[in-house]
C-alpha atoms as a PDB file:
ATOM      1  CA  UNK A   1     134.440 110.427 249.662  1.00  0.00           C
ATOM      2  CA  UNK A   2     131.571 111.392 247.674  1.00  0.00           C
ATOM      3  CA  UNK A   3     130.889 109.006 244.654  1.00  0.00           C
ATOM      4  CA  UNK A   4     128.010 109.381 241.422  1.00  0.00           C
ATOM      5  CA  UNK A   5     125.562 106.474 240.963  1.00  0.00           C
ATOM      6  CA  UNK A   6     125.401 105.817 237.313  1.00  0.00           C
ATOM      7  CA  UNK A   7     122.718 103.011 237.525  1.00  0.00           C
ATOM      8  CA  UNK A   8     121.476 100.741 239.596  1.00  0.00           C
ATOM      9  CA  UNK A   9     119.446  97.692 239.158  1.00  0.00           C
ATOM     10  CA  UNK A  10     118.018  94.611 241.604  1.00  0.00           C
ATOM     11  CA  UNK A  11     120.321  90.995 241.069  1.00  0.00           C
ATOM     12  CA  UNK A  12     119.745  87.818 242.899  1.00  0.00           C
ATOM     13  CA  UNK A  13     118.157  89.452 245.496  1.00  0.00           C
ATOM     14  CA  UNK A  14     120.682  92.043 246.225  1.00  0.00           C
ATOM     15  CA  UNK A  15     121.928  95.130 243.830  1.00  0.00           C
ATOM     16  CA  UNK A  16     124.651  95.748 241.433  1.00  0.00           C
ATOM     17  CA  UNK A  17     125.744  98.868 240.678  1.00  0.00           C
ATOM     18  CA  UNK A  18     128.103 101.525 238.718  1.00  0.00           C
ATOM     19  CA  UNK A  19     129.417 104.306 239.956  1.00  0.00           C
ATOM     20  CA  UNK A  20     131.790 106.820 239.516  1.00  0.00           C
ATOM     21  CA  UNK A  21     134.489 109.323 241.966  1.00  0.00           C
ATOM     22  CA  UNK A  22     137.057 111.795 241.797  1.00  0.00           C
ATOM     23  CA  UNK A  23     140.399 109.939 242.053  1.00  0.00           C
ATOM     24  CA  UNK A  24     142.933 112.049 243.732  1.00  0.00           C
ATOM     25  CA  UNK A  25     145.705 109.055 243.384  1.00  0.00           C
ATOM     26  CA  UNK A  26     145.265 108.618 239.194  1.00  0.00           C
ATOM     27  CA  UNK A  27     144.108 112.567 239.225  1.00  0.00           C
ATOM     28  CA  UNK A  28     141.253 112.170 237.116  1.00  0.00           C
ATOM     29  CA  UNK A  29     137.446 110.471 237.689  1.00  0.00           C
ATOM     30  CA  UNK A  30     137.356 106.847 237.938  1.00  0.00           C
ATOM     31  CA  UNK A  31     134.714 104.642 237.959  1.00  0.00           C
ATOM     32  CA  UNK A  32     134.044 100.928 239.508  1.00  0.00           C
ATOM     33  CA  UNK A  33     131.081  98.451 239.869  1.00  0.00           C
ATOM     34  CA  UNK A  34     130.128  96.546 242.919  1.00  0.00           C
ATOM     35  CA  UNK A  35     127.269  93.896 243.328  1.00  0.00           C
ATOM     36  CA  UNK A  36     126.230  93.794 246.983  1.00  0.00           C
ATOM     37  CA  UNK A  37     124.204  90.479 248.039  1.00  0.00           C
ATOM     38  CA  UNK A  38     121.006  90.183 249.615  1.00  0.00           C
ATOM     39  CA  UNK A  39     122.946  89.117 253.338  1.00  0.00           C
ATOM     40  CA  UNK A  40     124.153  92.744 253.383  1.00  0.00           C
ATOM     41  CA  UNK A  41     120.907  94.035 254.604  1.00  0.00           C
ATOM     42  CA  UNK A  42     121.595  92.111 257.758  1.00  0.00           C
ATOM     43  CA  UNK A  43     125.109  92.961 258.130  1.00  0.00           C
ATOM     44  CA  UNK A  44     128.261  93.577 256.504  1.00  0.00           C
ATOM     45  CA  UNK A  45     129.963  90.972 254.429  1.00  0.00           C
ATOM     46  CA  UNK A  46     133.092  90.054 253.004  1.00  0.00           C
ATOM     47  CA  UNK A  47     133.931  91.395 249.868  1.00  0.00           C
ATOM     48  CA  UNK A  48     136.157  90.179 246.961  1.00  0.00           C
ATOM     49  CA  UNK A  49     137.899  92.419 244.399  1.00  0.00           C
ATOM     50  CA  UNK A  50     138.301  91.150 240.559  1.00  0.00           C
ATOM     51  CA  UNK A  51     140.722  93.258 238.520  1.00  0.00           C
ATOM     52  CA  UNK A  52     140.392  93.362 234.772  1.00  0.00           C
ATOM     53  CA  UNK A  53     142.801  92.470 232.342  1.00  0.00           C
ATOM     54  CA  UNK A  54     143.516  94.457 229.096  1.00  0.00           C
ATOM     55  CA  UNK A  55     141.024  96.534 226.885  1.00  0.00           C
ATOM     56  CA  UNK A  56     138.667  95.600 229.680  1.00  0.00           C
ATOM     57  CA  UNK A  57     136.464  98.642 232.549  1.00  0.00           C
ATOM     58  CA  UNK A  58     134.788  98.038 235.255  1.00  0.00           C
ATOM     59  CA  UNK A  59     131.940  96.207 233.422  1.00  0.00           C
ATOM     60  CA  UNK A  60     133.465  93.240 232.087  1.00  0.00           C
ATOM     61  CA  UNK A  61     133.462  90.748 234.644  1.00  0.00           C
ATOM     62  CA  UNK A  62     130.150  92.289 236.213  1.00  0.00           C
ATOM     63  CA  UNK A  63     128.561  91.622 232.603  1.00  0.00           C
ATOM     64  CA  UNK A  64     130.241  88.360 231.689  1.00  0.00           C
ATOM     65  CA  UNK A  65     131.237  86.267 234.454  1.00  0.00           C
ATOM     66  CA  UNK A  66     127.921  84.996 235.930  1.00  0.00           C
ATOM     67  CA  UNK A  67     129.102  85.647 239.157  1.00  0.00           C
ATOM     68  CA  UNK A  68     126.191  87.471 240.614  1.00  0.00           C
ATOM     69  CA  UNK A  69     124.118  84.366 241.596  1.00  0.00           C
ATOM     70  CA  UNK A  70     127.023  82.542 243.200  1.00  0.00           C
ATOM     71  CA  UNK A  71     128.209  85.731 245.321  1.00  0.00           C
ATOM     72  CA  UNK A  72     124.538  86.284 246.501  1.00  0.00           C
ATOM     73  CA  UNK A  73     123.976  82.739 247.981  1.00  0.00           C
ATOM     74  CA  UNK A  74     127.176  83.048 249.676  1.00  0.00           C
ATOM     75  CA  UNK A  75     126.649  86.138 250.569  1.00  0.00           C
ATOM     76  CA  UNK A  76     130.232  87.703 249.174  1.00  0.00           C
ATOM     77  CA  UNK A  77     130.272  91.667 247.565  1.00  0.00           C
ATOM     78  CA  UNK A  78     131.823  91.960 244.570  1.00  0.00           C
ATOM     79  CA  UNK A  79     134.029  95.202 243.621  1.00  0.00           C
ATOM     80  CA  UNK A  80     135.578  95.550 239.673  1.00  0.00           C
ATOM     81  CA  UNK A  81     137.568  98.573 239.253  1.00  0.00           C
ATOM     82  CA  UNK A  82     138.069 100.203 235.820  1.00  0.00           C
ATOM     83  CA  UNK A  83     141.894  99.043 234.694  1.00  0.00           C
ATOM     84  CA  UNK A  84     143.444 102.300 234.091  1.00  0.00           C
ATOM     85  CA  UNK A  85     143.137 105.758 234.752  1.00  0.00           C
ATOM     86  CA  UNK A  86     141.235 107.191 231.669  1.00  0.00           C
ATOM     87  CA  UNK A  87     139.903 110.908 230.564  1.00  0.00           C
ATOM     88  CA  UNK A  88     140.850 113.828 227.511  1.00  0.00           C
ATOM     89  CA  UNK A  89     144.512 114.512 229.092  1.00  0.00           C
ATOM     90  CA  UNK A  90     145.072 110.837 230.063  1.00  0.00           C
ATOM     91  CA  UNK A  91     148.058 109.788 227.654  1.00  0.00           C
ATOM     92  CA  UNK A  92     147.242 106.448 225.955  1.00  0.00           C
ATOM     93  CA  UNK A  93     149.548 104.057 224.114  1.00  0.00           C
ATOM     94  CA  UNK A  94     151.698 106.618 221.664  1.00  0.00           C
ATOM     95  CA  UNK A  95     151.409 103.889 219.236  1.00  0.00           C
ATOM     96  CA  UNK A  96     147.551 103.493 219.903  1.00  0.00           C
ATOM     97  CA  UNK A  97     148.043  99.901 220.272  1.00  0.00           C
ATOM     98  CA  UNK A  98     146.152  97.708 222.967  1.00  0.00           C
ATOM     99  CA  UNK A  99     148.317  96.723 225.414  1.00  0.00           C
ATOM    100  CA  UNK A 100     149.266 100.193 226.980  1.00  0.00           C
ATOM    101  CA  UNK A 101     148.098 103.300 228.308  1.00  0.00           C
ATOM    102  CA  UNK A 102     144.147 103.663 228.665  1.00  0.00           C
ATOM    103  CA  UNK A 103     142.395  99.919 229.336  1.00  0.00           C
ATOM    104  CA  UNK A 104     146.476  98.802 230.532  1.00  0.00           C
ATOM    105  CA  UNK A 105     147.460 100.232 233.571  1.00  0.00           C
ATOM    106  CA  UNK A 106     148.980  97.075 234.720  1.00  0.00           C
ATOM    107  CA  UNK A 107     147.806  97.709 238.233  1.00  0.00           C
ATOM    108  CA  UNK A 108     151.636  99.793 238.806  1.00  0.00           C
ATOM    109  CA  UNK A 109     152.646 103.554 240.149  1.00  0.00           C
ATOM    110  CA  UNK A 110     154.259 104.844 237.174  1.00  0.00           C
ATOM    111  CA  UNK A 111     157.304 106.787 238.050  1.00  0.00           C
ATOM    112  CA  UNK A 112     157.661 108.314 234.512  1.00  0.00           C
ATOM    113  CA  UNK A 113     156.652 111.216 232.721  1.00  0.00           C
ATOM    114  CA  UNK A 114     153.963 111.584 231.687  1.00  0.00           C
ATOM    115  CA  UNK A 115     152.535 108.470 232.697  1.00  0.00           C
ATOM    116  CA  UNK A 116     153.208 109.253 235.899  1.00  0.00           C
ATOM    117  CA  UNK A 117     150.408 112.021 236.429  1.00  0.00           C
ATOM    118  CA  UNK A 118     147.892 109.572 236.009  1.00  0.00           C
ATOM    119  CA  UNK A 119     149.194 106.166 236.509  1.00  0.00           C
ATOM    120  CA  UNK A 120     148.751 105.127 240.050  1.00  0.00           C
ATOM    121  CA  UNK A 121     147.068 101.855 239.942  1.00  0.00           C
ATOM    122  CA  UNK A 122     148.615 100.413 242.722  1.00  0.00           C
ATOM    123  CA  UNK A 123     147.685 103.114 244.905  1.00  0.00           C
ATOM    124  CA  UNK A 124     144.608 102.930 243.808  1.00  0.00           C
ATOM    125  CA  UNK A 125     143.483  99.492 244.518  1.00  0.00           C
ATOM    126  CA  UNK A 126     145.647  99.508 248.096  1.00  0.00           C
ATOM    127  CA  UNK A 127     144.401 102.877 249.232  1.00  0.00           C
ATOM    128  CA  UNK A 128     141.824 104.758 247.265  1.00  0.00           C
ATOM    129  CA  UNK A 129     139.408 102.345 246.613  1.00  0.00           C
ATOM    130  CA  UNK A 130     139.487 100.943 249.937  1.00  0.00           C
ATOM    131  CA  UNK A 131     138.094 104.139 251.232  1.00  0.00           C
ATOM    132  CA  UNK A 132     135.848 104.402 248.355  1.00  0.00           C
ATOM    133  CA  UNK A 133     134.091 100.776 249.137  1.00  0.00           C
ATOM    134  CA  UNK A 134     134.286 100.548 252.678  1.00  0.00           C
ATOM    135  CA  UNK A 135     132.863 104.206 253.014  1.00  0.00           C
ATOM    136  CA  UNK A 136     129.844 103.671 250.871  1.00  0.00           C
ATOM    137  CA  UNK A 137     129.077 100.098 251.178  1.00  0.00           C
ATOM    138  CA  UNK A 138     128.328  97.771 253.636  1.00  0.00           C
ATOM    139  CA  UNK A 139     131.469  95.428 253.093  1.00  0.00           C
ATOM    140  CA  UNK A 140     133.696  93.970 255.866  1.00  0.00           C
ATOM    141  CA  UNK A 141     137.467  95.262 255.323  1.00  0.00           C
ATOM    142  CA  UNK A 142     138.652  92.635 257.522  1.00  0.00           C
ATOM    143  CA  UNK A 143     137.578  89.937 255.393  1.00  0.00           C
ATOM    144  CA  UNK A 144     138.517  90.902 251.711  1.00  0.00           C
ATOM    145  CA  UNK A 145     139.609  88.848 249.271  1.00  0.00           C
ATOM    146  CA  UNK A 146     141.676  89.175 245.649  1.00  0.00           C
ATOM    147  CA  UNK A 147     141.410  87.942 242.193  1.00  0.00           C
ATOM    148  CA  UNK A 148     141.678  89.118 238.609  1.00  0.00           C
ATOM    149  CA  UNK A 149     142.469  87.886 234.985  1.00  0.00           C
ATOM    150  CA  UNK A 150     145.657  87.887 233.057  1.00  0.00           C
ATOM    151  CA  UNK A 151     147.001  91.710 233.388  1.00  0.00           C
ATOM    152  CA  UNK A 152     144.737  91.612 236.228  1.00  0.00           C
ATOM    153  CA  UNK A 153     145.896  88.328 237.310  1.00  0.00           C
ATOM    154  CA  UNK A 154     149.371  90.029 237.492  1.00  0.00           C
ATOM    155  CA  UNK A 155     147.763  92.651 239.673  1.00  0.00           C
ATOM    156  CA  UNK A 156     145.983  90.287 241.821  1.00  0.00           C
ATOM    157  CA  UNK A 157     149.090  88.399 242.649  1.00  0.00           C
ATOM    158  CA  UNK A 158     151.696  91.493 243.115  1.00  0.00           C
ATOM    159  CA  UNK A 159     149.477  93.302 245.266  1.00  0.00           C
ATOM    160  CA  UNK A 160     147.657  90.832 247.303  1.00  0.00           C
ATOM    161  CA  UNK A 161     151.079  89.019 248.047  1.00  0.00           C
ATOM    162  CA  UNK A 162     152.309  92.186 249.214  1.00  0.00           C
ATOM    163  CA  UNK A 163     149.593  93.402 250.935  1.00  0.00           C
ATOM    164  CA  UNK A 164     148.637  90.380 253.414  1.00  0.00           C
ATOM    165  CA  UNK A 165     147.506  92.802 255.724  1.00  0.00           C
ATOM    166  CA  UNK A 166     144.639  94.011 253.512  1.00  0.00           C
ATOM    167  CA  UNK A 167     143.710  91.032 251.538  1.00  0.00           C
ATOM    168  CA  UNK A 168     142.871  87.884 253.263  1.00  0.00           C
ATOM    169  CA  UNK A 169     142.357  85.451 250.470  1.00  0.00           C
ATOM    170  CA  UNK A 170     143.996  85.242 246.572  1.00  0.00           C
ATOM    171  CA  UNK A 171     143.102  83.689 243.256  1.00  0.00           C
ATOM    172  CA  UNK A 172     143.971  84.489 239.634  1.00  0.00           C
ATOM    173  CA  UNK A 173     142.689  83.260 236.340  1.00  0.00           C
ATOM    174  CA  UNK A 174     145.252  83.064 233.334  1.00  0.00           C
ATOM    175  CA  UNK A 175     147.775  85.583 235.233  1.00  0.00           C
ATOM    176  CA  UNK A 176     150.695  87.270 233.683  1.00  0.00           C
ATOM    177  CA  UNK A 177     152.953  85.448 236.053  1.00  0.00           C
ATOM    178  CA  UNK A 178     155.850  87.724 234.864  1.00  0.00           C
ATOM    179  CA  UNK A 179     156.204  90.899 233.500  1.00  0.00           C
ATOM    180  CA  UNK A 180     160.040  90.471 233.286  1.00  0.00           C
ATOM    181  CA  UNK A 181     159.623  87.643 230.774  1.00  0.00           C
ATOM    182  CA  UNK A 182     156.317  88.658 229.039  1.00  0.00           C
ATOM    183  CA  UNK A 183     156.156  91.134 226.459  1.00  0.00           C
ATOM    184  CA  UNK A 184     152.935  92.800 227.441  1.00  0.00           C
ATOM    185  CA  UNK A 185     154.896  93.200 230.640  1.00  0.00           C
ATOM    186  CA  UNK A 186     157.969  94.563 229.225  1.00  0.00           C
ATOM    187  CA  UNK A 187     156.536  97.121 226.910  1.00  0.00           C
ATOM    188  CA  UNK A 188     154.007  98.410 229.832  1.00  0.00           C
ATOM    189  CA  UNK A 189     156.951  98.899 232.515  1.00  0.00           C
ATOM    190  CA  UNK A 190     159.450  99.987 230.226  1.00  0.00           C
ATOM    191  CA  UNK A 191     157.028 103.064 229.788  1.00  0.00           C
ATOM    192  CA  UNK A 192     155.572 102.957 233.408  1.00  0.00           C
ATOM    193  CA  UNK A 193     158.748 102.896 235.249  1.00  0.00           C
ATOM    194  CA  UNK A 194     161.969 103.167 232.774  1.00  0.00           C
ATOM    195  CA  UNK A 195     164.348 101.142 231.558  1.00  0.00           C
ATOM    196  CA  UNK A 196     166.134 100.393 234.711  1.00  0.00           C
ATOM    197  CA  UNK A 197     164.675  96.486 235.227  1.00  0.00           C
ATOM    198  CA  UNK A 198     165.685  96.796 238.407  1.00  0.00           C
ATOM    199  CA  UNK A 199     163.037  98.932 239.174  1.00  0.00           C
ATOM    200  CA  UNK A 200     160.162  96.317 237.960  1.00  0.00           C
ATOM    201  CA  UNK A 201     160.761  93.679 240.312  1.00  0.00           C
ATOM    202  CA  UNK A 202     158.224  94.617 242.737  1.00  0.00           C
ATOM    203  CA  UNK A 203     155.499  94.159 240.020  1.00  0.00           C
ATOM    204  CA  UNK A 204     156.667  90.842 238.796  1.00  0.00           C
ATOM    205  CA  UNK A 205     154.695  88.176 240.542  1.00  0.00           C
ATOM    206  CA  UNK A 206     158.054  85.525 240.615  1.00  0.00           C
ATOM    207  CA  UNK A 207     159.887  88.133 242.358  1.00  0.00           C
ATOM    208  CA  UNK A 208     157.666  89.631 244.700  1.00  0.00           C
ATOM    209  CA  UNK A 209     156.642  85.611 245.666  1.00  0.00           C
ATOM    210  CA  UNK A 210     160.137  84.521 246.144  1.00  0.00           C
ATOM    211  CA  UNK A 211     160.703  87.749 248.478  1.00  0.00           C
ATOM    212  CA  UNK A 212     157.427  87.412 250.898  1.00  0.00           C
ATOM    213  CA  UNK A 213     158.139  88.210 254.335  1.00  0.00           C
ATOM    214  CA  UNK A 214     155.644  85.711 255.042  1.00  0.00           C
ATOM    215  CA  UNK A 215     154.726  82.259 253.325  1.00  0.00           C
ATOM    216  CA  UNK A 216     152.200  81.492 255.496  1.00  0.00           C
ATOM    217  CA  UNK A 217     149.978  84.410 254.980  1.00  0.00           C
ATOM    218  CA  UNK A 218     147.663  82.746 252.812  1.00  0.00           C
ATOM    219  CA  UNK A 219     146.799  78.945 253.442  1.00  0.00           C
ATOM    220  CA  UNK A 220     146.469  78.584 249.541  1.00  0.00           C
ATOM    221  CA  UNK A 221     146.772  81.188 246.082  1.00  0.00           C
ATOM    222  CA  UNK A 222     144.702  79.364 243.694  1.00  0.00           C
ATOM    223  CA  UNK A 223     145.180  79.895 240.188  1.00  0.00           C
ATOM    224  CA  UNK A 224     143.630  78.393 237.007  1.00  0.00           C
ATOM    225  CA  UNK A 225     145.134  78.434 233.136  1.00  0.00           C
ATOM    226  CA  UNK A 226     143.693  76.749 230.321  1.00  0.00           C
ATOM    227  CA  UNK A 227     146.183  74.481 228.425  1.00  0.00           C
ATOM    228  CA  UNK A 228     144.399  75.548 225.373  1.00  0.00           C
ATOM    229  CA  UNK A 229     145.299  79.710 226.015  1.00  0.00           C
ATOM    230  CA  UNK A 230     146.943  81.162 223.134  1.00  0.00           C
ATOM    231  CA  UNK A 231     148.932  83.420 225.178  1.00  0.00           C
ATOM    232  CA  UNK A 232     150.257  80.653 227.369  1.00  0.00           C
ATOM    233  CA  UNK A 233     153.836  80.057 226.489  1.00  0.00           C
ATOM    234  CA  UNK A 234     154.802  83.849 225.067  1.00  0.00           C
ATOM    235  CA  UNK A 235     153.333  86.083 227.321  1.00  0.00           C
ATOM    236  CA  UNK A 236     151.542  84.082 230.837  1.00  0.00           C
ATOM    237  CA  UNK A 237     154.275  81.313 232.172  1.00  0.00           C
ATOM    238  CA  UNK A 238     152.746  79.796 235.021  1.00  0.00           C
ATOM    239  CA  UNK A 239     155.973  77.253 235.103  1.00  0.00           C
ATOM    240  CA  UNK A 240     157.759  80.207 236.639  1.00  0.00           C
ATOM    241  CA  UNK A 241     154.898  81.293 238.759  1.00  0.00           C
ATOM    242  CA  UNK A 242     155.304  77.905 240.657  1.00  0.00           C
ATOM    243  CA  UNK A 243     159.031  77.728 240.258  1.00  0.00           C
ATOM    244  CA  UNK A 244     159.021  81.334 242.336  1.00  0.00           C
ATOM    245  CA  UNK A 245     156.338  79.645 244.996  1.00  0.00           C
ATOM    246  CA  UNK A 246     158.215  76.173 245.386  1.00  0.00           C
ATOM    247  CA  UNK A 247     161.195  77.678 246.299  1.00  0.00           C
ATOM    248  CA  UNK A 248     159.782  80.168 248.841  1.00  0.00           C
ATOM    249  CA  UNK A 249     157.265  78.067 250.034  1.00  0.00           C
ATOM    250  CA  UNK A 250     154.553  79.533 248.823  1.00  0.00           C
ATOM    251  CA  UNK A 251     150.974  77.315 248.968  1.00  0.00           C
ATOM    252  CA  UNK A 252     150.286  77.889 245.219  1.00  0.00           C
ATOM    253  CA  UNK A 253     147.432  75.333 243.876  1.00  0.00           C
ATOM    254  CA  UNK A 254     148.316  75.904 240.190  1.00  0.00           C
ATOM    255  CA  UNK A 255     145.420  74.463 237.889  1.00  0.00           C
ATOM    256  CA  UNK A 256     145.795  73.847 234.160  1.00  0.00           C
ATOM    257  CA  UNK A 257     142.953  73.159 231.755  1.00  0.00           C
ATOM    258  CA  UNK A 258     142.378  70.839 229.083  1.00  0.00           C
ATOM    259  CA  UNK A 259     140.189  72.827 225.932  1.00  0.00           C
ATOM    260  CA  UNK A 260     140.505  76.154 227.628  1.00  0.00           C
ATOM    261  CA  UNK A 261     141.514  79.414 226.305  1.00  0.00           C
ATOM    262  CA  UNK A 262     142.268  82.904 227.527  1.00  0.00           C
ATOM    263  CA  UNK A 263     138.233  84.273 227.546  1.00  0.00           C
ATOM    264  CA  UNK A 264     135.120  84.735 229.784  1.00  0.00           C
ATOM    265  CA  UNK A 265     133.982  81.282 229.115  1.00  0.00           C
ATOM    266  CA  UNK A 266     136.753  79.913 230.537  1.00  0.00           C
ATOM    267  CA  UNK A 267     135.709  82.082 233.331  1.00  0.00           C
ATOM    268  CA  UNK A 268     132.665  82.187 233.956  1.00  0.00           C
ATOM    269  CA  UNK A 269     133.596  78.016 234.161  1.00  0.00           C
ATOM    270  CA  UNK A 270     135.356  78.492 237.043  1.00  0.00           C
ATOM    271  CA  UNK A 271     134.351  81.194 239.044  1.00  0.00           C
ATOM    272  CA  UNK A 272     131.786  79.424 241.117  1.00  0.00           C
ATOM    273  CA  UNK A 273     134.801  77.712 242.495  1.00  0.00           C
ATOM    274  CA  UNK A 274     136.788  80.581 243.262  1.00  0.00           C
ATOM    275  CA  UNK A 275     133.990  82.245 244.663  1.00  0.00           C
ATOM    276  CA  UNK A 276     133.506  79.507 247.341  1.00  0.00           C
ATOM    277  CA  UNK A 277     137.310  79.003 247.799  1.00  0.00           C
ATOM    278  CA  UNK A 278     137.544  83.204 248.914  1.00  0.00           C
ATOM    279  CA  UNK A 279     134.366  82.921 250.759  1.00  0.00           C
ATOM    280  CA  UNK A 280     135.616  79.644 252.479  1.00  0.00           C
ATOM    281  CA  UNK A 281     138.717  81.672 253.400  1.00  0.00           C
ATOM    282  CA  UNK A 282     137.162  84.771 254.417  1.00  0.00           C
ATOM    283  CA  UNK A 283     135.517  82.727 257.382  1.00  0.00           C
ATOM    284  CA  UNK A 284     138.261  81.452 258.760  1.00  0.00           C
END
């Protein structure tokens, strides 16, 4: 798949990058950032995928985490996707509000007009981008590990606990632990997929942990919240995140923050230590 450099530049010894491809799954360009460490000159490396949460693209967490010097001494290429599909006949939020449409794609396959031309984020991260990386880069697809932040938290943990077989390792900061209880969530899927709740279960990370085939997959999800998160109690709800894990036996290490909010500082805090946690679990 052929892909457009948009810049490059030299980082800790390796190179991060943004580029840009012709989505056939979201039917319109995307574009996505990777930062690949100095090791990869050697040989390929494992790679872990941050998804975005809302208003945010593909630069965010390349810009804001810090993450760069971490990755490169362990040696772990880092992949942020844009959030949502975007482009002139991309429909956005009818209400042109910020939790829907372009910047919100809530990581789903929309099955409803006419979100569904475009919205095929799930598909996206699972297939398309796979190709897109492990075509052009010199990542390992056996060892490749998950994260994101709050929608993208939500994405993280949907996807990577269904997809055990392509993601080896998962961690979330400040995720929307349901979209059944969370507004954000209920406004995005009422649009994405209908009214028919039914139909949302397989993008609400309590459901899809309690109905894992396997529990053992991963040897530990690690997620962080900061107590101090002003979205905590109305829209995140860890409580039923590890509610959902204790009763499937899930090995959830839920972590919750004194003087912590919701932003990049929070972060950019803790990243180092999710950084080492996927690499430790890419080795294994």
């Amino acid at each position: 798949m052929t892909i457009e450099t948009l810049s490059e530049t030299g980082c800790f010894g390796g190179k991060i990058g943004f580029y840009r491809h012709a989505s056939a799954v979201n039917n319109c360009d995307m574009q996505f950032s990777v930062f690949v460490p100095p090791q990869a000159a050697a040989a390929k490396v494992p790679v872990l995928t941050f998804l975005s949460g809302l208003t945010c693209t593909e630069e965010n967490f390349m810009v804001k985490s810090g993450a760069q010097r971490v990755a490169a001494e362990l040696g772990l290429m880092l992949v942020s996707p844009d959030t949502s599909p975007r482009g002139e006949n991309v429909p956005d939020d009818p209400d042109d509000d910020y939790d829907f449409g372009l910047g919100a794609g809530f990581y789903v396959n929309s099955t409803e007009a006419p979100w569904s031309e475009h919205y095929q984020m799930y598909d996206y991260v699972t297939q398309e981008l796979q190709q897109v990386i492990f075509d052009n880069f010199p990542g390992d697809g056996s060892r490749h590990g998950l994260t994101g932040h709050s929608m993208g938290g939500h994405g993280a943990l949907t996807i990577g606990l269904r997809n055990p077989d392509i993601f080896k390792s998962l961690s979330a900061f400040a995720p929307i632990c349901t979209t059944l209880h969370s507004p954000w969530g209920k406004k995005a899927l009422s649009y994405y997929l209908g009214n028919n709740e039914s139909a949302w279960e397989t993008y609400d990370s309590c459901e899809v942990a309690r109905n894992v085939s396997d529990p053992n997959a991963f040897q530990k999800i690690l997620v962080d919240q900061g107590a101090g998160d002003p979205w905590l109690k109305e829209q995140l709800k860890p409580e039923l995140l590890q509610a959902a894990c204790t009763e499937r036996g899930l090995p959830l290490e839920l972590r919750i923050h004194e003087g912590y909010d919701h932003g990049y500082y929070f972060i950019s805090t803790f990243i180092e230590e999710h950084l080492s946690f996927h690499a430790d679990q890419l080795s294994r």
